[in-house]
N, C-alpha and C. Protein backbone atom coordinates (compact mmCIF):
# COMPACT_ATOMS: atom_id res chain seq x y z
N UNK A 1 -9.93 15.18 -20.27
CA UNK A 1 -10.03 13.76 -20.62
C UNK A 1 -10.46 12.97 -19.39
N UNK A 2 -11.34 12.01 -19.51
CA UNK A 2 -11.95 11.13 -18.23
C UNK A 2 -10.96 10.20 -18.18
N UNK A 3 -10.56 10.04 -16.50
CA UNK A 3 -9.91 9.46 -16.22
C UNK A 3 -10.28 8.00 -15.68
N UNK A 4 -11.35 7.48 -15.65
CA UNK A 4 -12.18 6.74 -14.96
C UNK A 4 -13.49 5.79 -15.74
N UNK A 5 -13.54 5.13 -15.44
CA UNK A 5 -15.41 4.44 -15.87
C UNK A 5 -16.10 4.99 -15.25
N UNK A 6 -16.03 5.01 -13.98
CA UNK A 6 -17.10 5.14 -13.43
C UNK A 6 -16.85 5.41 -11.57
N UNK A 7 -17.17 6.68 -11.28
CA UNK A 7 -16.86 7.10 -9.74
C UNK A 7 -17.63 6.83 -8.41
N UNK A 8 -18.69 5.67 -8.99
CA UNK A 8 -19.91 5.72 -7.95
C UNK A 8 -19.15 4.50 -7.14
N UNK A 9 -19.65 4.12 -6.10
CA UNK A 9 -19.30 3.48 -5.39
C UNK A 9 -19.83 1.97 -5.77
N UNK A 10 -19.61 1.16 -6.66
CA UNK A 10 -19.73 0.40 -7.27
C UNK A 10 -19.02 -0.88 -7.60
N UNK A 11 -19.02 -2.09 -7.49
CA UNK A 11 -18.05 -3.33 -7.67
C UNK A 11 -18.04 -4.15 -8.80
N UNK A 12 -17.50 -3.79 -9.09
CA UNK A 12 -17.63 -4.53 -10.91
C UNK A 12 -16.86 -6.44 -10.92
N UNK A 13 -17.64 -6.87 -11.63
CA UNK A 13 -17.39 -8.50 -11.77
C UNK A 13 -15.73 -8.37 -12.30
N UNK A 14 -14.94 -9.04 -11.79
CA UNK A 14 -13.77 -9.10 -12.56
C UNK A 14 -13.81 -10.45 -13.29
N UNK A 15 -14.07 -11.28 -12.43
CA UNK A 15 -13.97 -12.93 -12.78
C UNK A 15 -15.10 -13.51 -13.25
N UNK A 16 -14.92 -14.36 -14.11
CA UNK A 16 -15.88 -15.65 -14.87
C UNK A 16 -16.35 -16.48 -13.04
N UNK A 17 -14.82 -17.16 -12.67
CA UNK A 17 -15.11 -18.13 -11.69
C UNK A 17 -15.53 -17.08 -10.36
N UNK A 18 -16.35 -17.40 -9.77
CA UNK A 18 -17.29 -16.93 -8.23
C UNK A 18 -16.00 -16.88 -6.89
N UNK A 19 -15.06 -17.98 -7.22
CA UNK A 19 -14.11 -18.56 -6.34
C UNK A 19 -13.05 -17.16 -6.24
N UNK A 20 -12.40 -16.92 -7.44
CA UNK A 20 -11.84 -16.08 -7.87
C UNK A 20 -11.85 -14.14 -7.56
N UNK A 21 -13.64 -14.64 -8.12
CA UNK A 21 -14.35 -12.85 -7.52
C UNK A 21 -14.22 -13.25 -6.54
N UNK A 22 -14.25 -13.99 -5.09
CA UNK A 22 -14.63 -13.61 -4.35
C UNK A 22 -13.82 -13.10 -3.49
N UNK A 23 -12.12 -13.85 -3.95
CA UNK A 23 -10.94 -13.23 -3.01
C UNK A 23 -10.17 -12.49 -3.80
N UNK A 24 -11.31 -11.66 -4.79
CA UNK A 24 -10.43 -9.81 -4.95
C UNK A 24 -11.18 -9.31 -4.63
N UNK A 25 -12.10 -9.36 -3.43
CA UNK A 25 -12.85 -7.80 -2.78
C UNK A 25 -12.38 -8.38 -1.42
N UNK A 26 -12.54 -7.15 -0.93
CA UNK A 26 -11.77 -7.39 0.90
C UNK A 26 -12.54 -6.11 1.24
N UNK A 27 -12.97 -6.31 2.78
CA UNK A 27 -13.16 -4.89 3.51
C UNK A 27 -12.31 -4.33 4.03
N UNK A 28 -12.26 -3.19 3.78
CA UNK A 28 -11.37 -2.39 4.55
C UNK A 28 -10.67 -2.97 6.16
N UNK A 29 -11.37 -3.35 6.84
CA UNK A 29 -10.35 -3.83 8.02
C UNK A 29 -9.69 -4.66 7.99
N UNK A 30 -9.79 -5.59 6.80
CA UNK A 30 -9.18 -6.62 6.66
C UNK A 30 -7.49 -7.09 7.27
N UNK A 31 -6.76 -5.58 6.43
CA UNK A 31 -5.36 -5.72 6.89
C UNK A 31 -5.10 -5.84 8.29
N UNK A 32 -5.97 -4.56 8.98
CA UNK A 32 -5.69 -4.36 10.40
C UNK A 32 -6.12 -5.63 11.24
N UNK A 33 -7.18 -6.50 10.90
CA UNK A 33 -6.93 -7.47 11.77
C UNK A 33 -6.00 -9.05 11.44
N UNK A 34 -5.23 -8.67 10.09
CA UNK A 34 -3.92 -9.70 9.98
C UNK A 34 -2.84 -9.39 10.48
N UNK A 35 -2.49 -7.78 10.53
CA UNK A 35 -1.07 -7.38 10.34
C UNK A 35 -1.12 -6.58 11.82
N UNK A 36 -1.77 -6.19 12.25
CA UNK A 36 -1.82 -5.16 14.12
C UNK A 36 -1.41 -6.10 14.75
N UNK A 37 -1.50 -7.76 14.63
CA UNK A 37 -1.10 -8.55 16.12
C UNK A 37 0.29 -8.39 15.69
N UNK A 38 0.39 -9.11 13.91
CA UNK A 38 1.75 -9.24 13.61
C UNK A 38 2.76 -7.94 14.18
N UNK A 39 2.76 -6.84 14.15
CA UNK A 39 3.21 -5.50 14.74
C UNK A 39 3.53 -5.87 16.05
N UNK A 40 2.38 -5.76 17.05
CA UNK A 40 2.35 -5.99 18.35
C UNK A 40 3.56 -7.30 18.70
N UNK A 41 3.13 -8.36 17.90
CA UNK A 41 4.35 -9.60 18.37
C UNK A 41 6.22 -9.47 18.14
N UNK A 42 5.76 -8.08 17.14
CA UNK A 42 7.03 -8.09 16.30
C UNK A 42 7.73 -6.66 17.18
N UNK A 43 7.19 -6.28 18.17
CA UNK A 43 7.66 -5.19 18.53
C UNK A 43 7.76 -5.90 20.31
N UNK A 44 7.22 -7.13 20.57
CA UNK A 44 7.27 -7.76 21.75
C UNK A 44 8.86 -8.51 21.65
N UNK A 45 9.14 -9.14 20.65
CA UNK A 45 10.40 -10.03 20.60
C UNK A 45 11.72 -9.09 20.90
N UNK A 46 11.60 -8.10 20.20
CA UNK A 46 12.99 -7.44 20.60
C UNK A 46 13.31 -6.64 22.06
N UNK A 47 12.03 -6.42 22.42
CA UNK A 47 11.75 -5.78 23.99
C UNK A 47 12.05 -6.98 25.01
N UNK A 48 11.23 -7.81 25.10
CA UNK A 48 11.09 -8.96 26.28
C UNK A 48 11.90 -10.47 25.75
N UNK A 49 12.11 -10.66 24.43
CA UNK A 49 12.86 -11.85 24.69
C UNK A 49 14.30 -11.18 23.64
N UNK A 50 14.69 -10.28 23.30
CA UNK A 50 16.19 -10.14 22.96
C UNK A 50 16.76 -9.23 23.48
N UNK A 51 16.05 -8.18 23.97
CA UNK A 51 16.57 -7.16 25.27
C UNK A 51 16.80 -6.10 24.82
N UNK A 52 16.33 -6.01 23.24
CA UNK A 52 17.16 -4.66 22.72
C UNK A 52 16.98 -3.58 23.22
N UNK A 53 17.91 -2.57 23.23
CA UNK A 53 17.94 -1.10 24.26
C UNK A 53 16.77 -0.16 23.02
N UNK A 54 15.95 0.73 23.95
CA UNK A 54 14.70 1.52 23.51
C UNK A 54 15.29 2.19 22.50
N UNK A 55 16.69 2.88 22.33
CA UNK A 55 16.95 3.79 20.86
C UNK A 55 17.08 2.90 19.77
N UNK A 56 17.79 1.45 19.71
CA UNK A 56 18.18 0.63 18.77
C UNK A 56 16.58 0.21 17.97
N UNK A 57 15.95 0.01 19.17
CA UNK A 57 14.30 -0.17 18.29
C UNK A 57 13.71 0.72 17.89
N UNK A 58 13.59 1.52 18.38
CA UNK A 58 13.16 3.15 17.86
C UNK A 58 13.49 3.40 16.04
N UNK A 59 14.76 2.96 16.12
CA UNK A 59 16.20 3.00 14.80
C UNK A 59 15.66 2.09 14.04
N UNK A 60 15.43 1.15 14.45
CA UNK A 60 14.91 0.06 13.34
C UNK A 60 13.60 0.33 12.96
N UNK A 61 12.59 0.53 13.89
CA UNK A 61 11.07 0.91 13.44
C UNK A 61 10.89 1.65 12.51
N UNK A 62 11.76 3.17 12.85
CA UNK A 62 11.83 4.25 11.85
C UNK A 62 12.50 3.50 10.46
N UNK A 63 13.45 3.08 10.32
CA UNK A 63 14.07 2.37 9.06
C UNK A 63 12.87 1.97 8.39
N UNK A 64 12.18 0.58 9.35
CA UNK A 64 11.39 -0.28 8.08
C UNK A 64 10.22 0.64 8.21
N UNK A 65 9.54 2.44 8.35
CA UNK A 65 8.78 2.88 8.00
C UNK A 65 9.27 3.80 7.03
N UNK A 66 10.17 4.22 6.55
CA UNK A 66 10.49 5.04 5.48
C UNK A 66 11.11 3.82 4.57
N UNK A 67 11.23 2.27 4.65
CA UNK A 67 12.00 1.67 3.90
C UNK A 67 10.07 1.45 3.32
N UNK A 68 9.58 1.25 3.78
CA UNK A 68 8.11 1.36 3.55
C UNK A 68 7.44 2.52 2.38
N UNK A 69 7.81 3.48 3.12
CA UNK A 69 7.48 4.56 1.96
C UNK A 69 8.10 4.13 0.38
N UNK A 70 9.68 3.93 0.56
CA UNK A 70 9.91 3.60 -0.97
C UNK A 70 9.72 2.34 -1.37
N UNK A 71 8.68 1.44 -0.65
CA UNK A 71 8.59 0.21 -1.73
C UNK A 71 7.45 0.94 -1.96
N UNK A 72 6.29 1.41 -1.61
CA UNK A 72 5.24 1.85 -1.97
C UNK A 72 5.21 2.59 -3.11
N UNK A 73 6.51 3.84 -2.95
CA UNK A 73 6.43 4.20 -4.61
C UNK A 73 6.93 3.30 -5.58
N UNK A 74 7.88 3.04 -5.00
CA UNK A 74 8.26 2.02 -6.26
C UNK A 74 7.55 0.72 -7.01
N UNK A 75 6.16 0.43 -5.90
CA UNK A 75 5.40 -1.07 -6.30
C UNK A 75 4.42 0.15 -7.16
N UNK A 76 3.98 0.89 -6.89
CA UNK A 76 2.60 1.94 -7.42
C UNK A 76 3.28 2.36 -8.72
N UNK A 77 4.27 3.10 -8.64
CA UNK A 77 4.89 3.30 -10.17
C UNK A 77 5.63 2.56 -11.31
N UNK A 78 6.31 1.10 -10.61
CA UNK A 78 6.61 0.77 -11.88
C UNK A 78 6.48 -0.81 -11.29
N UNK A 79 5.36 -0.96 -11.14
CA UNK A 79 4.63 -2.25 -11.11
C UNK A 79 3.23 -2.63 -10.95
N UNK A 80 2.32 -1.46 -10.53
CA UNK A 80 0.80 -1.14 -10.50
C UNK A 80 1.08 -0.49 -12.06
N UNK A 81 1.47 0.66 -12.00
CA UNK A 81 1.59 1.45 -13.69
C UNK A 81 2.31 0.91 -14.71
N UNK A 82 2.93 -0.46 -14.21
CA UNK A 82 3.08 -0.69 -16.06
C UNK A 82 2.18 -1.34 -16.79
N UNK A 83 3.24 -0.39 -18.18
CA UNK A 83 2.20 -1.32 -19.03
C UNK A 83 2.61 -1.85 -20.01
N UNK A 84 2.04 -3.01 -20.17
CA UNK A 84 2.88 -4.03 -20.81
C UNK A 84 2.36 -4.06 -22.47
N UNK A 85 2.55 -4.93 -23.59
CA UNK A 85 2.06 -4.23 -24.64
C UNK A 85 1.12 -5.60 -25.49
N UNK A 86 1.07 -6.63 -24.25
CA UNK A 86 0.29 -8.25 -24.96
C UNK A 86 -0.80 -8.21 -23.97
N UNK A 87 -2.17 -8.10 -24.79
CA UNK A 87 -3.76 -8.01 -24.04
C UNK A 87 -3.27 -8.88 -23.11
N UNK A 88 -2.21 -10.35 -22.81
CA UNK A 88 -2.94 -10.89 -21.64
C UNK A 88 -2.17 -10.15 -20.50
N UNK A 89 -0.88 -9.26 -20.42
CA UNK A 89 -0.20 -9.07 -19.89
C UNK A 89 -0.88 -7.29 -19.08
N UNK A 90 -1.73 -7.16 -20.47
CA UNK A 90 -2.91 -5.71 -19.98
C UNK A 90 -3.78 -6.28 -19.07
N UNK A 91 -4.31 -7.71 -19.35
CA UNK A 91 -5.04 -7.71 -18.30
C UNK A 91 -4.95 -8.24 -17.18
N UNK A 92 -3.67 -9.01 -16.96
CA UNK A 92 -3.16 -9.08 -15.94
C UNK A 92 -2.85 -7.78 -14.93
N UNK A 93 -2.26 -7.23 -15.38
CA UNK A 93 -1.92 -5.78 -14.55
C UNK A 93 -3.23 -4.71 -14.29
N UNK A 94 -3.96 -5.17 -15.05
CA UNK A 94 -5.83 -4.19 -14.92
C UNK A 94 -6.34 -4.71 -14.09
N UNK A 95 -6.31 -6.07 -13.32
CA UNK A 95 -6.46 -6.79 -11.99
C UNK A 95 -6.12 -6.46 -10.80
N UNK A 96 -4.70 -6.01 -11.18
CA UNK A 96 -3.93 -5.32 -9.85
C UNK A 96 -4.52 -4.02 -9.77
N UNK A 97 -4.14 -3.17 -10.66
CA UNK A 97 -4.50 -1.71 -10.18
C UNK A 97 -5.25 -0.95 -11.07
N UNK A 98 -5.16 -1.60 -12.51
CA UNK A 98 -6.00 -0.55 -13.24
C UNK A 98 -7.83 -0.48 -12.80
N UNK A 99 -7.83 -1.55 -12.43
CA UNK A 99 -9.57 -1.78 -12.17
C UNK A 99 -9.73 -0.77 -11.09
N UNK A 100 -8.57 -0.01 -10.18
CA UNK A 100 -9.14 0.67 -9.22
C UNK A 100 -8.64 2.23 -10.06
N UNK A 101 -8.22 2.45 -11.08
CA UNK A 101 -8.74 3.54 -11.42
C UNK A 101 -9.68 3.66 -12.35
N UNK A 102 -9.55 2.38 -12.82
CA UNK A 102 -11.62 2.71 -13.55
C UNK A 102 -12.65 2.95 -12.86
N UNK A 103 -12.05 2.29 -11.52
CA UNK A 103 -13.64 1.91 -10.40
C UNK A 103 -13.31 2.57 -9.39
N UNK A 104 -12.51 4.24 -8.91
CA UNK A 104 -11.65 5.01 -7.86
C UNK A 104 -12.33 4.57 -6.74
N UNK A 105 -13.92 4.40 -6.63
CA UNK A 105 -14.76 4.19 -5.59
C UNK A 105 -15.04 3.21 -5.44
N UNK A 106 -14.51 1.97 -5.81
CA UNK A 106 -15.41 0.64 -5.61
C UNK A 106 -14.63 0.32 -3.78
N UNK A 107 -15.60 0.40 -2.73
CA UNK A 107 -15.02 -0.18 -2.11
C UNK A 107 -14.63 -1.71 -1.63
N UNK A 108 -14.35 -2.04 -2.56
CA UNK A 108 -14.10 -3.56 -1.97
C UNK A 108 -12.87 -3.86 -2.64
N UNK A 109 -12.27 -2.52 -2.99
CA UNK A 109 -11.16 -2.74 -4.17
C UNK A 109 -10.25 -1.89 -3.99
N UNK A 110 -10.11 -1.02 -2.93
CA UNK A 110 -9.20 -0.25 -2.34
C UNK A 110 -7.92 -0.20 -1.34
N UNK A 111 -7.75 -1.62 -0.76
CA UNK A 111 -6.87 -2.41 0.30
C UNK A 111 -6.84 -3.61 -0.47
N UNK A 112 -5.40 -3.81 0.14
CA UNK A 112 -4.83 -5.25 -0.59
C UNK A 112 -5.40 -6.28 -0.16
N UNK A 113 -5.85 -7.13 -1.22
CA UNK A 113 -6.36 -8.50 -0.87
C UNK A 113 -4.70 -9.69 -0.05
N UNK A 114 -5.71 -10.09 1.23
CA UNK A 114 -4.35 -11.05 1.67
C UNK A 114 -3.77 -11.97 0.86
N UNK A 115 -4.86 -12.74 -0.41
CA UNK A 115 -4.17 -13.51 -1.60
C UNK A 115 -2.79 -12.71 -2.09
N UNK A 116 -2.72 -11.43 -1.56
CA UNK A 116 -1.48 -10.55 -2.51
C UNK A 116 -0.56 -10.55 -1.44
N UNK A 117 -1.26 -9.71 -0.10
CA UNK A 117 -0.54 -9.02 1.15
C UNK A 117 0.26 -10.10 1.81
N UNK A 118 -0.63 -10.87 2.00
CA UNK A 118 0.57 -12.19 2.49
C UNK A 118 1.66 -12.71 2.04
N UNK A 119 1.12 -13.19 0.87
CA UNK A 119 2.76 -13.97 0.34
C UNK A 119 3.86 -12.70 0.31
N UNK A 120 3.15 -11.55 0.10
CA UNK A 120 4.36 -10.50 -0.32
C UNK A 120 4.83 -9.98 1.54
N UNK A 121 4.19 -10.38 2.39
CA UNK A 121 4.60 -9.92 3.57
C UNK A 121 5.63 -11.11 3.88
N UNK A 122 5.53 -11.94 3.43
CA UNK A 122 6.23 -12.86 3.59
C UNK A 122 7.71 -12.87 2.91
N UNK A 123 7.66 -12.52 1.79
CA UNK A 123 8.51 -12.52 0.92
C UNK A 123 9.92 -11.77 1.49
N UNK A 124 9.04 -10.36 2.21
CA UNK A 124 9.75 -9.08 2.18
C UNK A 124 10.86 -9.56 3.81
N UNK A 125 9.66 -10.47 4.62
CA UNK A 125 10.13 -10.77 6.28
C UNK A 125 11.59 -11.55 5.53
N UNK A 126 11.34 -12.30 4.73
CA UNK A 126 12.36 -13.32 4.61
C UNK A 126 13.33 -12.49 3.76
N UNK A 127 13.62 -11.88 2.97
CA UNK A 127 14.60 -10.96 2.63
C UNK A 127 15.16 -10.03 3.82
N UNK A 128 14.35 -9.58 4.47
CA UNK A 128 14.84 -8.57 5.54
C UNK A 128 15.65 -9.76 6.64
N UNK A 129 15.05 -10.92 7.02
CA UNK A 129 15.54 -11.63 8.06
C UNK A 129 17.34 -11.79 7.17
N UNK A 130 17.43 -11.99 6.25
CA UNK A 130 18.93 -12.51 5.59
C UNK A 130 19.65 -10.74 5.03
N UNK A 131 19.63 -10.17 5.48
CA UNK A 131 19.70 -8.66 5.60
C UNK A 131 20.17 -8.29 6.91
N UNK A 132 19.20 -8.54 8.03
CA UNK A 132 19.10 -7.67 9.30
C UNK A 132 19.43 -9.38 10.20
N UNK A 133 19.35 -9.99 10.15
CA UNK A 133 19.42 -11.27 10.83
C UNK A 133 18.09 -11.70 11.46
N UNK A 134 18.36 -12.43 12.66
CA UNK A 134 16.94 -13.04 12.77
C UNK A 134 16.31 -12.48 14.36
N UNK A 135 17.07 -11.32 14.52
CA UNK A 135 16.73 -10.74 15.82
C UNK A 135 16.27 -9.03 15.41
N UNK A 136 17.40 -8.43 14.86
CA UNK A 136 16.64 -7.20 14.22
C UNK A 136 16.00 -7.46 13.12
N UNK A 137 15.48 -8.08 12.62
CA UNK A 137 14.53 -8.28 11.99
C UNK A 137 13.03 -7.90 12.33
N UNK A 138 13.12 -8.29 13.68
CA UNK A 138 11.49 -8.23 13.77
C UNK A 138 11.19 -6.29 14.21
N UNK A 139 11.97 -5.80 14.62
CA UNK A 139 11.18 -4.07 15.10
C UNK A 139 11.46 -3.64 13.52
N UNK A 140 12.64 -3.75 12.72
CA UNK A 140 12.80 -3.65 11.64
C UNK A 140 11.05 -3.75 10.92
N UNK A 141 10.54 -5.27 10.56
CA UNK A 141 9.42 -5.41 9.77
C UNK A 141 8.21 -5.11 10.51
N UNK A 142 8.67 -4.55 11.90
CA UNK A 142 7.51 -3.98 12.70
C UNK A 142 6.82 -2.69 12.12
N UNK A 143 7.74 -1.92 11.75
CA UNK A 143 7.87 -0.76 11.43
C UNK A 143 7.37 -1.00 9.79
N UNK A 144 7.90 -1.41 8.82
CA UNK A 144 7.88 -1.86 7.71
C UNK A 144 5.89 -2.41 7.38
N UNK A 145 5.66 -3.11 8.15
CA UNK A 145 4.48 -3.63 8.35
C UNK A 145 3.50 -2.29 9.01
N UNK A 146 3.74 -1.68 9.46
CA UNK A 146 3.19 -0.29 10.28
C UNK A 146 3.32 0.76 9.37
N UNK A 147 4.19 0.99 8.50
CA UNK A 147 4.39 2.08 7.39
C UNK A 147 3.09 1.20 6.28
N UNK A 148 2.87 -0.21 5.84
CA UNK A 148 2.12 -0.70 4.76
C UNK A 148 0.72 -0.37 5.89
N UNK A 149 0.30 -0.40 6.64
CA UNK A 149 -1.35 -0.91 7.40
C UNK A 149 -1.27 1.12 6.97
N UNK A 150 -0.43 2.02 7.42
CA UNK A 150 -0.87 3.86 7.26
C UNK A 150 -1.18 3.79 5.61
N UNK A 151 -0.40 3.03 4.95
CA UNK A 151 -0.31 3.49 3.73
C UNK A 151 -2.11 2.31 3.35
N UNK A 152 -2.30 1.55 3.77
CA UNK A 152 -3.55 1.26 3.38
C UNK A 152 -5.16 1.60 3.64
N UNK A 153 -4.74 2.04 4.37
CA UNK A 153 -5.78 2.55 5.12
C UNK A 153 -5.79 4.15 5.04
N UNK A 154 -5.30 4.82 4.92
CA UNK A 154 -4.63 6.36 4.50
C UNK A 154 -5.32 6.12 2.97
N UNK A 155 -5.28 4.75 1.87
CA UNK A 155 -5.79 5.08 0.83
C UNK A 155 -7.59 4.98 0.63
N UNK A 156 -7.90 3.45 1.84
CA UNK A 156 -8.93 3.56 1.67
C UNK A 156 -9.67 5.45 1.97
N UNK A 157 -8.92 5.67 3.36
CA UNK A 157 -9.89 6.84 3.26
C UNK A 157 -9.54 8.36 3.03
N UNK A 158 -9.10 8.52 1.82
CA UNK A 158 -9.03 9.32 1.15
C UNK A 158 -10.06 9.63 0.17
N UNK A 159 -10.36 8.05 -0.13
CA UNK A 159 -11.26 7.62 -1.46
C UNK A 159 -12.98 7.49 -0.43
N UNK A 160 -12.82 7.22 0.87
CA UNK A 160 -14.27 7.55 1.44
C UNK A 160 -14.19 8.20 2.17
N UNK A 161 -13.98 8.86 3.12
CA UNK A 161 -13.71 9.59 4.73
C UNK A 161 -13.80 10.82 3.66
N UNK A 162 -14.42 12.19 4.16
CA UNK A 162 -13.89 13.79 3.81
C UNK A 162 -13.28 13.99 4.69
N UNK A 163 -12.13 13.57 4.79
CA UNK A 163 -10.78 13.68 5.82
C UNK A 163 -10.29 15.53 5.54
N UNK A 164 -10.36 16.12 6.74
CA UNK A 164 -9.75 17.77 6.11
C UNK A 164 -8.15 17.39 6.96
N UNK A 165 -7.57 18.81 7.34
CA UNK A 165 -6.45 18.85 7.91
C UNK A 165 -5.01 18.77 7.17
N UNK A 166 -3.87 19.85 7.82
CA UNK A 166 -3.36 20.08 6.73
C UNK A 166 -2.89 18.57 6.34
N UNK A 167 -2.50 17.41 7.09
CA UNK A 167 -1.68 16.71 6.17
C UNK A 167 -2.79 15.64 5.84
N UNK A 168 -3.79 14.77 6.64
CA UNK A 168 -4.61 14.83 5.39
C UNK A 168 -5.49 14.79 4.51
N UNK A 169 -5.75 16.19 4.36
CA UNK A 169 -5.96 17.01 3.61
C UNK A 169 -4.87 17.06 2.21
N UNK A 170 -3.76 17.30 2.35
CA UNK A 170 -3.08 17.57 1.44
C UNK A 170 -3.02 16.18 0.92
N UNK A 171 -2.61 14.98 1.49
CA UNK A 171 -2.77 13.62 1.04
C UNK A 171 -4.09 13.56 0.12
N UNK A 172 -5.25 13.77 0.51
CA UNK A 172 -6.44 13.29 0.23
C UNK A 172 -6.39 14.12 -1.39
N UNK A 173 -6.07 15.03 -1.45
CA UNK A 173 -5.64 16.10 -3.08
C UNK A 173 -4.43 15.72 -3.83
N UNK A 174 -3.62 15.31 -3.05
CA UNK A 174 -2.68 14.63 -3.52
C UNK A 174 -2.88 13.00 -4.59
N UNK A 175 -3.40 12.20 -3.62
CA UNK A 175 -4.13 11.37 -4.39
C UNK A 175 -5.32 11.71 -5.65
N UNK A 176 -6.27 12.49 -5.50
CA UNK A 176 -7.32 12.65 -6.27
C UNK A 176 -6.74 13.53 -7.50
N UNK A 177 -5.78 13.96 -7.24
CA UNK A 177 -4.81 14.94 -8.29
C UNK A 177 -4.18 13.69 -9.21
N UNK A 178 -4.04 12.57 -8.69
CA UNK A 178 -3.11 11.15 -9.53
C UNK A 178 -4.35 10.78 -10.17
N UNK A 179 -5.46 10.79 -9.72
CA UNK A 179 -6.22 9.36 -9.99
C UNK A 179 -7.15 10.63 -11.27
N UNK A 180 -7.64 11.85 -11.16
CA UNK A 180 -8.45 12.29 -12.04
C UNK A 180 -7.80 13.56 -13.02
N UNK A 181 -6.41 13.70 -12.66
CA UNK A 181 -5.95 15.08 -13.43
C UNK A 181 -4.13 14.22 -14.12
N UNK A 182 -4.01 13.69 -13.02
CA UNK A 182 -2.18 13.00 -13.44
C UNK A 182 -1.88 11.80 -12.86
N UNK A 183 -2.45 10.56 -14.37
CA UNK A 183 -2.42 9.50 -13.41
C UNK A 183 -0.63 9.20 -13.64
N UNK A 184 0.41 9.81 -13.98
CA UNK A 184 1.62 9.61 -14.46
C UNK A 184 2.41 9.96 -13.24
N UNK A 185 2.15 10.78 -12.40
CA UNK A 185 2.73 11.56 -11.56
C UNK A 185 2.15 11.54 -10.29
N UNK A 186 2.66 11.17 -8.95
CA UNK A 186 2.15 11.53 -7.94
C UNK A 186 1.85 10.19 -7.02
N UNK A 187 3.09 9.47 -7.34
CA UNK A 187 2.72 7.94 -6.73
C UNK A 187 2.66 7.42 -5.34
N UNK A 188 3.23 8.71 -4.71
CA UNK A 188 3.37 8.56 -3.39
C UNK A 188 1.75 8.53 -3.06
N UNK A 189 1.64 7.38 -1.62
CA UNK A 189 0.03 7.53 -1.22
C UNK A 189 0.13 8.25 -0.08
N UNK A 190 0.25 7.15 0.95
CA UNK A 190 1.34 7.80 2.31
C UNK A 190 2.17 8.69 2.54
N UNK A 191 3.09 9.15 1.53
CA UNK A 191 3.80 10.27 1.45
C UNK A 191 4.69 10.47 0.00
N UNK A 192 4.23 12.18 -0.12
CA UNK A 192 4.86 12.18 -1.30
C UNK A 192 6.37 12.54 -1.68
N UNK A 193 6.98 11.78 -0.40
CA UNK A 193 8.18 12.26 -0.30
C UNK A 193 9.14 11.62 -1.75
N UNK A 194 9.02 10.77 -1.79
CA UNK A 194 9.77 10.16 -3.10
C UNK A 194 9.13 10.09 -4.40
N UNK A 195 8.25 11.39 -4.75
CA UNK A 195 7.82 12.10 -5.50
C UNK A 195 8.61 13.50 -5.65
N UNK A 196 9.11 14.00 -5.14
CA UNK A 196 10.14 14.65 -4.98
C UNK A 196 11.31 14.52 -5.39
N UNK A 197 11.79 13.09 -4.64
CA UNK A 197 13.27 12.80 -5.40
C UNK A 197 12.89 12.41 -6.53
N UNK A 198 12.34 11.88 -7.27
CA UNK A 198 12.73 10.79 -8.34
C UNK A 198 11.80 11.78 -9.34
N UNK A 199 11.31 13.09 -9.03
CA UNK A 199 10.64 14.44 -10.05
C UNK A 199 9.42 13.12 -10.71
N UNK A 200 9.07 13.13 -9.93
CA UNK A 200 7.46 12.60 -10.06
C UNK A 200 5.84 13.54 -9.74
N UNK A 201 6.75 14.67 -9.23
CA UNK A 201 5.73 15.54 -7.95
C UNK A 201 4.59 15.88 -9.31
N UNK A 202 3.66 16.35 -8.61
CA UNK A 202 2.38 16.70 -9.86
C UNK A 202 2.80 18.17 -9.88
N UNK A 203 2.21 18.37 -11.27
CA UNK A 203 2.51 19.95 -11.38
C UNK A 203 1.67 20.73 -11.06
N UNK A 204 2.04 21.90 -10.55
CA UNK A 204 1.10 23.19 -9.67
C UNK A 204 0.49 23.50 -10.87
């Protein structure tokens, strides 16, 4: 069964209004030059102006990069993949993600548009700040923000780069195994570690 419209590298009109099309395509570097300073500043505050000792940041970085991994499955599987059962609510959600498995190759449709990435980077800083407070906070969403830029960029080029090597390699099959054989299974992008727990893994 075809999983797809169409695999060519191709950008399909989503919008009536021009305004609209024009901030759902993004290039690929897009993230890296919003979110790399944000990193860099966010990994400067706890070093030079709160003093934190090198293991405590280490601890937090690692946190918000595996706290990273599971929003990723959890936004890809049951908020990119649902599906809702009122055309406007189908085509709302065919905006977010279904248009990129009709269109696997469109590149201008493979990294999050900042109309999305922002407010939700925002969202997540300000939950984590009333969580972690307003000092571990920042190596915390350093990390967090550094797990989302691998996981975006890890998708763009899977879908263009012939990336070999075992891991990825195994990523790059991993994905193309979701998008053309099991789009039900296999939500991890970045890692399919919580494909594992939650028996999502694709079948051999």
């Amino acid at each position: 069964m075809k999983q797809y419209v169409s695999n060519k590298p191709e950008t399909p009109r989503m919008f009536k209004s021009d305004f609209a099309e024009f901030f759902s395509r993004v290039h690929w570097t897009v993230p890296l030059w919003l979110f790399v300073p944000f990193v860099g500043y966010a990994l400067y505050r706890p070093i030079y102006i709160a003093g934190l000792e090198t293991l405590e940041i280490i601890g937090l970085v690692a946190a918000g990069i595996v706290t990273w991994t599971l929003t990723e499955y959890v936004m890809h599987r049951f908020v990119f993949h649902f599906k809702p059962k009122s055309e406007a609510m189908k085509r709302f959600f065919w905006t977010f993600h279904g248009v990129h498995h009709d269109y696997p190759s469109d590149p201008l449709r493979l990294v999050m548009v900042p109309a999305v990435s922002l407010p939700l980077a925002a969202l997540f800083f300000f939950l984590f700040w009333l969580i972690f407070g307003s000092v571990l906070v920042w190596p915390f969403m350093a990390g967090f923000i550094a797990g989302y830029l691998f996981y975006d960029i890890t998708h763009y080029a899977v879908h263009h780069f012939p990336i070999k090597g075992k891991i990825f390699g195994f990523l790059r099959e991993h994905h193309m195994r979701h998008h053309f054989q099991q789009p039900d299974k296999g939500y991890g992008v970045s890692s399919p570690f919580w494909d594992t727990v939650f028996r999502t893994e694709l079948e051999k």
